[in-house]
Every structure is written in C-alpha cells, then in structure tokens.
N, C-alpha and C. Protein backbone atom coordinates (compact mmCIF):
# COMPACT_ATOMS: atom_id res chain seq x y z
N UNK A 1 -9.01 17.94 -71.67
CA UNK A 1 -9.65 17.37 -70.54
C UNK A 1 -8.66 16.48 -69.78
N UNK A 2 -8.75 16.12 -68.23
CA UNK A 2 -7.78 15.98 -67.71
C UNK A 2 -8.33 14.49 -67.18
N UNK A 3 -7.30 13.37 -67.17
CA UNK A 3 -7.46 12.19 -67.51
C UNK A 3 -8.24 11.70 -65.73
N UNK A 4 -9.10 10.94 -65.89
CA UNK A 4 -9.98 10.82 -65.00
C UNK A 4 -9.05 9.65 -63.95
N UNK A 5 -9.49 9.75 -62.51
CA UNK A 5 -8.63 8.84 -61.32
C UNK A 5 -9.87 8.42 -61.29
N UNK A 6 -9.82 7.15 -61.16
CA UNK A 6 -10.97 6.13 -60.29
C UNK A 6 -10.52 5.94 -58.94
N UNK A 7 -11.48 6.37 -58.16
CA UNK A 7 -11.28 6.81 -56.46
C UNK A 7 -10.86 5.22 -55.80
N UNK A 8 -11.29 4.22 -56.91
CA UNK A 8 -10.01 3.09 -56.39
C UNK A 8 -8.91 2.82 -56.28
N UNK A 9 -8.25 3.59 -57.59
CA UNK A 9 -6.90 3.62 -57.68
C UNK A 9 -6.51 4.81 -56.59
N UNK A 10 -7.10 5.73 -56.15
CA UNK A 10 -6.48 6.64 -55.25
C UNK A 10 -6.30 5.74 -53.78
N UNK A 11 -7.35 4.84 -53.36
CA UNK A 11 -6.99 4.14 -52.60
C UNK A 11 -6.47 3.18 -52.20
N UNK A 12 -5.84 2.25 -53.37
CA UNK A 12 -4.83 1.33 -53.15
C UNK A 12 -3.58 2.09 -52.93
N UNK A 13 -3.23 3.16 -53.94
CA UNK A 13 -2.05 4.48 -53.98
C UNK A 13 -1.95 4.47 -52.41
N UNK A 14 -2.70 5.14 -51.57
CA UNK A 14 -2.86 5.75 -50.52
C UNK A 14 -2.69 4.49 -49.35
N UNK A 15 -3.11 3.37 -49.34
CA UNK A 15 -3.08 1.99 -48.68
C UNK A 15 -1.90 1.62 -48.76
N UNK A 16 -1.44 2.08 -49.97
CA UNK A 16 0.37 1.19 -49.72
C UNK A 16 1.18 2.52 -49.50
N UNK A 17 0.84 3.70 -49.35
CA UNK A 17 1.76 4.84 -48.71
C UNK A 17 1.64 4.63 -47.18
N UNK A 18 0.38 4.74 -47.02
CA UNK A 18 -0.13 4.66 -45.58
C UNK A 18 1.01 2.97 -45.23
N UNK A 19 1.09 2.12 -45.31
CA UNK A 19 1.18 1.22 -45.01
C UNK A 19 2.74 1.27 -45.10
N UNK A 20 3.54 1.41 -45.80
CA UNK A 20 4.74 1.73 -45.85
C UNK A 20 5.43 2.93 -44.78
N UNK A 21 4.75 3.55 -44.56
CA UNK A 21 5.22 4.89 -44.03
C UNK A 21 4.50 4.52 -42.46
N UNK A 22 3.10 3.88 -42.15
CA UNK A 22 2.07 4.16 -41.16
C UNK A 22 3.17 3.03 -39.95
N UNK A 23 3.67 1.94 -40.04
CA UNK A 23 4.01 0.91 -39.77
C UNK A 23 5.06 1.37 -38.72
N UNK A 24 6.37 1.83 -39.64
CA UNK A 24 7.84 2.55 -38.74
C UNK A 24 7.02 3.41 -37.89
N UNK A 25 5.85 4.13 -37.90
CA UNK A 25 5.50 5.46 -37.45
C UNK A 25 5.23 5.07 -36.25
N UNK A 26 4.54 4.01 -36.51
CA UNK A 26 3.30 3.29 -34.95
C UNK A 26 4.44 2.53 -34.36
N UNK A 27 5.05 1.96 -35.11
CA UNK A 27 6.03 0.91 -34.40
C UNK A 27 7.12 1.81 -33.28
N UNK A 28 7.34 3.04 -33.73
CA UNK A 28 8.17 4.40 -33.13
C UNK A 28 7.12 4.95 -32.07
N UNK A 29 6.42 5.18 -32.30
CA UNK A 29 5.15 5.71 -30.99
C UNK A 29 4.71 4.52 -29.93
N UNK A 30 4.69 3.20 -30.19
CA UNK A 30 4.72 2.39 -29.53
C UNK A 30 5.92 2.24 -28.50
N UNK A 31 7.01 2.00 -29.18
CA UNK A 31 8.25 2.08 -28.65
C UNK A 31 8.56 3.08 -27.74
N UNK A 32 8.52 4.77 -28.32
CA UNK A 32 8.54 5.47 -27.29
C UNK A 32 7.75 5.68 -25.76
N UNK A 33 6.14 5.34 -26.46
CA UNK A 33 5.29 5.30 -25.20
C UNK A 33 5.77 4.15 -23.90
N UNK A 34 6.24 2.88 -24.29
CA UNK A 34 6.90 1.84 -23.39
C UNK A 34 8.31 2.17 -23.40
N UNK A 35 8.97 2.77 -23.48
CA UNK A 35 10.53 3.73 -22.96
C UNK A 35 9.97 4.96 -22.27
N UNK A 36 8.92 5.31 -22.39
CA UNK A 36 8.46 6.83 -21.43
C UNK A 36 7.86 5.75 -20.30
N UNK A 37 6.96 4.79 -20.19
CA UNK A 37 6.82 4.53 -18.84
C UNK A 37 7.21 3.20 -18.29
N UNK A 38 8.33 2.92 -18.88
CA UNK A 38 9.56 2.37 -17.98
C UNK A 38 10.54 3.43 -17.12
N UNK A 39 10.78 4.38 -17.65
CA UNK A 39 11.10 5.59 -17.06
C UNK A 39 10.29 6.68 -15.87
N UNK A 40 9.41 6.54 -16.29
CA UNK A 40 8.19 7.01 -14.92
C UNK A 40 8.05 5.92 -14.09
N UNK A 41 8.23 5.06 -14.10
CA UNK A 41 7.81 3.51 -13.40
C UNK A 41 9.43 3.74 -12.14
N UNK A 42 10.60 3.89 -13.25
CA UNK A 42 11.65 3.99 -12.29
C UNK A 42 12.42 4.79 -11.36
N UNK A 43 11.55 6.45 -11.92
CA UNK A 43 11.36 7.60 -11.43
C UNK A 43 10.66 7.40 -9.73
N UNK A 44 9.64 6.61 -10.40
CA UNK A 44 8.66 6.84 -9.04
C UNK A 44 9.42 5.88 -8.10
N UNK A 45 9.85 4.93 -8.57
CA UNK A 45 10.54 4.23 -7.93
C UNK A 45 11.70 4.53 -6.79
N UNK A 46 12.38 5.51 -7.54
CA UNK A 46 13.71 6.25 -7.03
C UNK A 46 12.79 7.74 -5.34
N UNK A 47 11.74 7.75 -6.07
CA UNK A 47 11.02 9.12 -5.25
C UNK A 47 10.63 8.44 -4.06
N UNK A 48 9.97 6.91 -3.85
CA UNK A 48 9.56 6.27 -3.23
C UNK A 48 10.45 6.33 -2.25
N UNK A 49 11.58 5.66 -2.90
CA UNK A 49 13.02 4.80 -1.63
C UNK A 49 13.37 6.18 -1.03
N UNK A 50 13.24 7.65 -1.98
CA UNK A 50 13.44 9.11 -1.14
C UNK A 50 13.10 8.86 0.23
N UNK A 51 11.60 8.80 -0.21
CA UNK A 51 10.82 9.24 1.13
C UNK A 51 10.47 7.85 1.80
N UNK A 52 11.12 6.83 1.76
CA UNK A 52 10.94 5.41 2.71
C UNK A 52 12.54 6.26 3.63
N UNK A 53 13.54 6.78 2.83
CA UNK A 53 14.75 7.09 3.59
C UNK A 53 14.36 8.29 4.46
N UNK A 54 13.75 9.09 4.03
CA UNK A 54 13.31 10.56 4.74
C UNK A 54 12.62 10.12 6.34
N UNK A 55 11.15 9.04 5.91
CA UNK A 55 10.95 8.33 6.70
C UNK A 55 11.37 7.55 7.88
N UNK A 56 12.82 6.82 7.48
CA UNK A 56 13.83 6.21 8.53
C UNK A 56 14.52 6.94 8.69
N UNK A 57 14.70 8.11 8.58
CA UNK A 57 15.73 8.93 9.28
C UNK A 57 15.09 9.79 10.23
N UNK A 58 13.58 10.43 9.58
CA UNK A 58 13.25 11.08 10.66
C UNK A 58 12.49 10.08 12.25
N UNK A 59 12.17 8.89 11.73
CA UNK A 59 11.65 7.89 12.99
C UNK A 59 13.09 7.80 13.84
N UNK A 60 14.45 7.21 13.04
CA UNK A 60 15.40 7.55 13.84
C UNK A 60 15.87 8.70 14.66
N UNK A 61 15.35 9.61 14.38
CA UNK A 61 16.06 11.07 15.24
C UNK A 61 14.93 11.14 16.34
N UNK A 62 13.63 10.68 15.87
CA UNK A 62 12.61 10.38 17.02
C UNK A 62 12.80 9.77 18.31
N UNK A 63 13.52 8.15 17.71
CA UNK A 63 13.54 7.45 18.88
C UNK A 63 15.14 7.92 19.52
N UNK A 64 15.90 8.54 19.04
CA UNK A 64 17.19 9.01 19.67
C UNK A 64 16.70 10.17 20.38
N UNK A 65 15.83 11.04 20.02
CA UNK A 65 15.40 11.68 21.19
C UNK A 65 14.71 11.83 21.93
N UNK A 66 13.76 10.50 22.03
CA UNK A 66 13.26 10.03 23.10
C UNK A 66 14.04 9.25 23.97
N UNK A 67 15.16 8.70 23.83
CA UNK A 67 16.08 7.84 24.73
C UNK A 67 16.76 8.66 25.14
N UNK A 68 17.59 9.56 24.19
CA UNK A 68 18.43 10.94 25.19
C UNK A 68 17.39 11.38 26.55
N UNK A 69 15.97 11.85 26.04
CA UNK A 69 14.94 12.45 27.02
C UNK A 69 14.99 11.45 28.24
N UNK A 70 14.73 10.01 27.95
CA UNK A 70 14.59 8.74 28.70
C UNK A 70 15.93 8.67 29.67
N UNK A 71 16.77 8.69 29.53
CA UNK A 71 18.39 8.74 29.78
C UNK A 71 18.52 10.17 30.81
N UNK A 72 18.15 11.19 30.52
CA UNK A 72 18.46 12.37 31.39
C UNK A 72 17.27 12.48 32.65
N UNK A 73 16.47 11.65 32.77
CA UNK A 73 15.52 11.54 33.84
C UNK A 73 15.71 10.25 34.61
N UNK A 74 16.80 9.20 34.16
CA UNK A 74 17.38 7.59 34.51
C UNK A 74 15.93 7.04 34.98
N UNK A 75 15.06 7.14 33.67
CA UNK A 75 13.83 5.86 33.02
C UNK A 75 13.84 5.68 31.95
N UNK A 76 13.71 4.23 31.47
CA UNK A 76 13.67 3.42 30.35
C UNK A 76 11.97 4.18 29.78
N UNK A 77 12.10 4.59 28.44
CA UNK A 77 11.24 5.52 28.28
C UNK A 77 10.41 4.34 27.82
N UNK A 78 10.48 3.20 27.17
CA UNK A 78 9.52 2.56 27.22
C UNK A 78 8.89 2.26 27.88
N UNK A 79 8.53 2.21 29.09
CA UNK A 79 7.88 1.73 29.86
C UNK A 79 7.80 2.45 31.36
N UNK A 80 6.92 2.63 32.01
CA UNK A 80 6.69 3.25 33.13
C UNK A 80 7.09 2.73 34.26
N UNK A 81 7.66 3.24 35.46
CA UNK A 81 8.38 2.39 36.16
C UNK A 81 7.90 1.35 37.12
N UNK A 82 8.14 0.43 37.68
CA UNK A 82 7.23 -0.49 37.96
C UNK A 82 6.26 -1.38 37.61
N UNK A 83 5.96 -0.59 36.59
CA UNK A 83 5.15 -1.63 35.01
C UNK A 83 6.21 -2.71 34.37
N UNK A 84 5.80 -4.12 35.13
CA UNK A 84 6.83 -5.37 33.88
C UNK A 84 6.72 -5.56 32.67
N UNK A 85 5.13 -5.53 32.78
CA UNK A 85 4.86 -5.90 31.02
C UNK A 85 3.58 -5.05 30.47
N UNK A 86 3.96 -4.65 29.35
CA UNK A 86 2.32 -3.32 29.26
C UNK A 86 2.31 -3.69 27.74
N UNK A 87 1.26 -4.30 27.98
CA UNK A 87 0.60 -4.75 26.23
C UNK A 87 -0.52 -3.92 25.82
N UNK A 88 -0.83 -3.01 24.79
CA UNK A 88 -1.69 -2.36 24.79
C UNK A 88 -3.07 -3.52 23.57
N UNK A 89 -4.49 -3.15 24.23
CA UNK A 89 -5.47 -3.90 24.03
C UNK A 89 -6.20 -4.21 24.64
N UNK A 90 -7.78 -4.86 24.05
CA UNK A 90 -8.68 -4.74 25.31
C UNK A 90 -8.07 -6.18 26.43
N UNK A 91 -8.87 -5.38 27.34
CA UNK A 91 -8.72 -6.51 28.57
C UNK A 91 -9.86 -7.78 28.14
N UNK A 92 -9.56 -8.66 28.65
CA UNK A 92 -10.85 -10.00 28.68
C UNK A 92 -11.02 -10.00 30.22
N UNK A 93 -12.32 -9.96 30.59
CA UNK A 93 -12.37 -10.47 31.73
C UNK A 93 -12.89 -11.85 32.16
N UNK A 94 -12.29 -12.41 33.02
CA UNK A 94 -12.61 -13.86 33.37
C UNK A 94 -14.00 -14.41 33.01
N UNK A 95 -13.98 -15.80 32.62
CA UNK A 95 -15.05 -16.22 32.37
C UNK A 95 -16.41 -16.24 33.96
N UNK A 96 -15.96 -15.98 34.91
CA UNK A 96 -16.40 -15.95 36.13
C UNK A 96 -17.58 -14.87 36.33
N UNK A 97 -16.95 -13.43 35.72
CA UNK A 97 -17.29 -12.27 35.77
C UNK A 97 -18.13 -11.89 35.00
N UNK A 98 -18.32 -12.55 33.71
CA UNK A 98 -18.92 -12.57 32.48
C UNK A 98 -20.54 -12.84 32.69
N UNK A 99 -21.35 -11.53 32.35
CA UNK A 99 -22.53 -11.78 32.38
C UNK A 99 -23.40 -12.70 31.30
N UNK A 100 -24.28 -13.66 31.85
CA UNK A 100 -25.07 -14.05 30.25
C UNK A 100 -26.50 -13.65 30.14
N UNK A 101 -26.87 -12.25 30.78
CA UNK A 101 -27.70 -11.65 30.37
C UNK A 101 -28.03 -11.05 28.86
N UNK A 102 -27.68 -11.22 27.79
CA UNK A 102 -27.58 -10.86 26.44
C UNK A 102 -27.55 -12.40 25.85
N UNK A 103 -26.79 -13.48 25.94
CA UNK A 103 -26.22 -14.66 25.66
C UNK A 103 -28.10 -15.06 25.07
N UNK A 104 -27.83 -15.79 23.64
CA UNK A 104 -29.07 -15.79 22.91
C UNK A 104 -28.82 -17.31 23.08
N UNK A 105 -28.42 -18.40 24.37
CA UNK A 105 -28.37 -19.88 24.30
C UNK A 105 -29.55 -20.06 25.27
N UNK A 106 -30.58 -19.45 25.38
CA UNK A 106 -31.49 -19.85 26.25
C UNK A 106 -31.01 -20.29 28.19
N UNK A 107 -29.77 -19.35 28.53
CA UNK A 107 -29.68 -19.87 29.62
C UNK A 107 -28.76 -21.05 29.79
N UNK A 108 -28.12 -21.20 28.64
CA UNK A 108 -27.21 -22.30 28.68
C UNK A 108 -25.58 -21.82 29.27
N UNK A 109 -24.86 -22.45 30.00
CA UNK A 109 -23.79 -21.80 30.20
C UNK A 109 -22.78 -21.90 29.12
N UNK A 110 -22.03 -21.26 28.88
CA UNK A 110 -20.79 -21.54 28.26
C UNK A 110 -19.45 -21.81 28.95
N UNK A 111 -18.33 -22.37 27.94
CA UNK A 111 -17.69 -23.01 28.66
C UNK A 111 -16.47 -22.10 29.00
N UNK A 112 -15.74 -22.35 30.23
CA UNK A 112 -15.02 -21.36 30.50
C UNK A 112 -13.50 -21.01 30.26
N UNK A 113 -13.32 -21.66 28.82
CA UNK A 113 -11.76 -21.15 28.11
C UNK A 113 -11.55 -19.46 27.56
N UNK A 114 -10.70 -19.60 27.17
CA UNK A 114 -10.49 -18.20 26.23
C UNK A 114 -11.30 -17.54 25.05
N UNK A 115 -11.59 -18.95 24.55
CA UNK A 115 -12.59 -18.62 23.43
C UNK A 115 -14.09 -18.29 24.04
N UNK A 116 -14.42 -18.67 25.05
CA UNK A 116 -15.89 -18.26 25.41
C UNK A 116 -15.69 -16.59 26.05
N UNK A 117 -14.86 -16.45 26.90
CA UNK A 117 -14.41 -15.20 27.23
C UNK A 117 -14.67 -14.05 26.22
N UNK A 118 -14.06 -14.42 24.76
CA UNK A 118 -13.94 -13.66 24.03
C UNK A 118 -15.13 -13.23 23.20
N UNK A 119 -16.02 -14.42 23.21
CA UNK A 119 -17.64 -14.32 22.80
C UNK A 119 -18.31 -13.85 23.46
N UNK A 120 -18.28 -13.44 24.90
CA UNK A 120 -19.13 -12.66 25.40
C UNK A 120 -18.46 -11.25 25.50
C-alpha cells in the first residue's frame, strides 16, 4: 500500500514552489508589460511629430501657393483690395438701432456701452 499525502502537505509543497518560481515570473511580466508601453507611448509619439510635420509642410506649400497666385495678379491675397481691415465676426449694431421690443426690463432702457449692445 502506497504511503498516504495529507492534501496539506501537498499544499504547503506547492505554496513554496508557486512562491519561489511565481514571484521572478510576475516580477518579468510586470516588467515587460511597462517596457512594452513605454515603447508604444514613444512610438505614438514619434507618429504624432510625423504627421504635426506632414501637417506644416503641407499648410506651407498652401500658403506659398496662394502668395505665388496673390503675386501673379499684383494683390495681397489676404485681403481684398480697398478693404483696410476685415475681421471676420458678427457685427454689433449701435446701441441707437437696437430694438427693446423682446427686452424682459419692463420698458426700462439700457445703457448704451458695449456691453448692453451685446445683450440685446
């Protein structure tokens, strides 16, 4: 008859294999997983500055050939001729012009700076 294991002793056996062996294992899978995405981190990094450069090169060949275009017709392509200053955005119109048919102050006027302009 073959000498009997008490399923305790199989598991202390097994607790200090596991534990000896489990430790380097995890400590190695840990390690690799944070060396694999420091490496994807600097990958993406490198793909990024690609296409930030792809980006400034093709906006550059843009605005060079809109100024060549600008240049062979003798107009500043920014801007239309006779136009000094062209800000794009809504207009405000004077506080003068400004209806207070909607205005929920009972008929009260408001006052006539920039900021009231912009409230109605």
């Amino acid at each position: 008859m073959p000498p009997v294991v008490p399923p305790f002793l199989i598991g202390l056996l097994t607790a200090a294999l596991v534990k000896r062996l489990g430790k380097p294992l995890v400590r190695g899978v840990v390690k690799t997983s944070v060396g694999l995405g420091v490496e994807v981190k600097r990958a993406v990094h490198e793909a990024s500055e690609g296409i930030q450069d792809l980006a400034a090169e093709a906006t550059a060949e843009m605005l060079a050939a809109q100024m060549s275009h600008g240049t062979e017709h003798h107009t500043h392509a920014g801007a239309p001729e006779g136009d000094t200053v062209s800000r794009p955005g809504p207009s405000i119109a004077p506080a003068e012009q400004t209806s207070n048919a909607g205005n929920k102050s009972g008929g009260k006027a408001r006052g006539t700076g920039p900021a009231a302009a912009k409230l109605n």
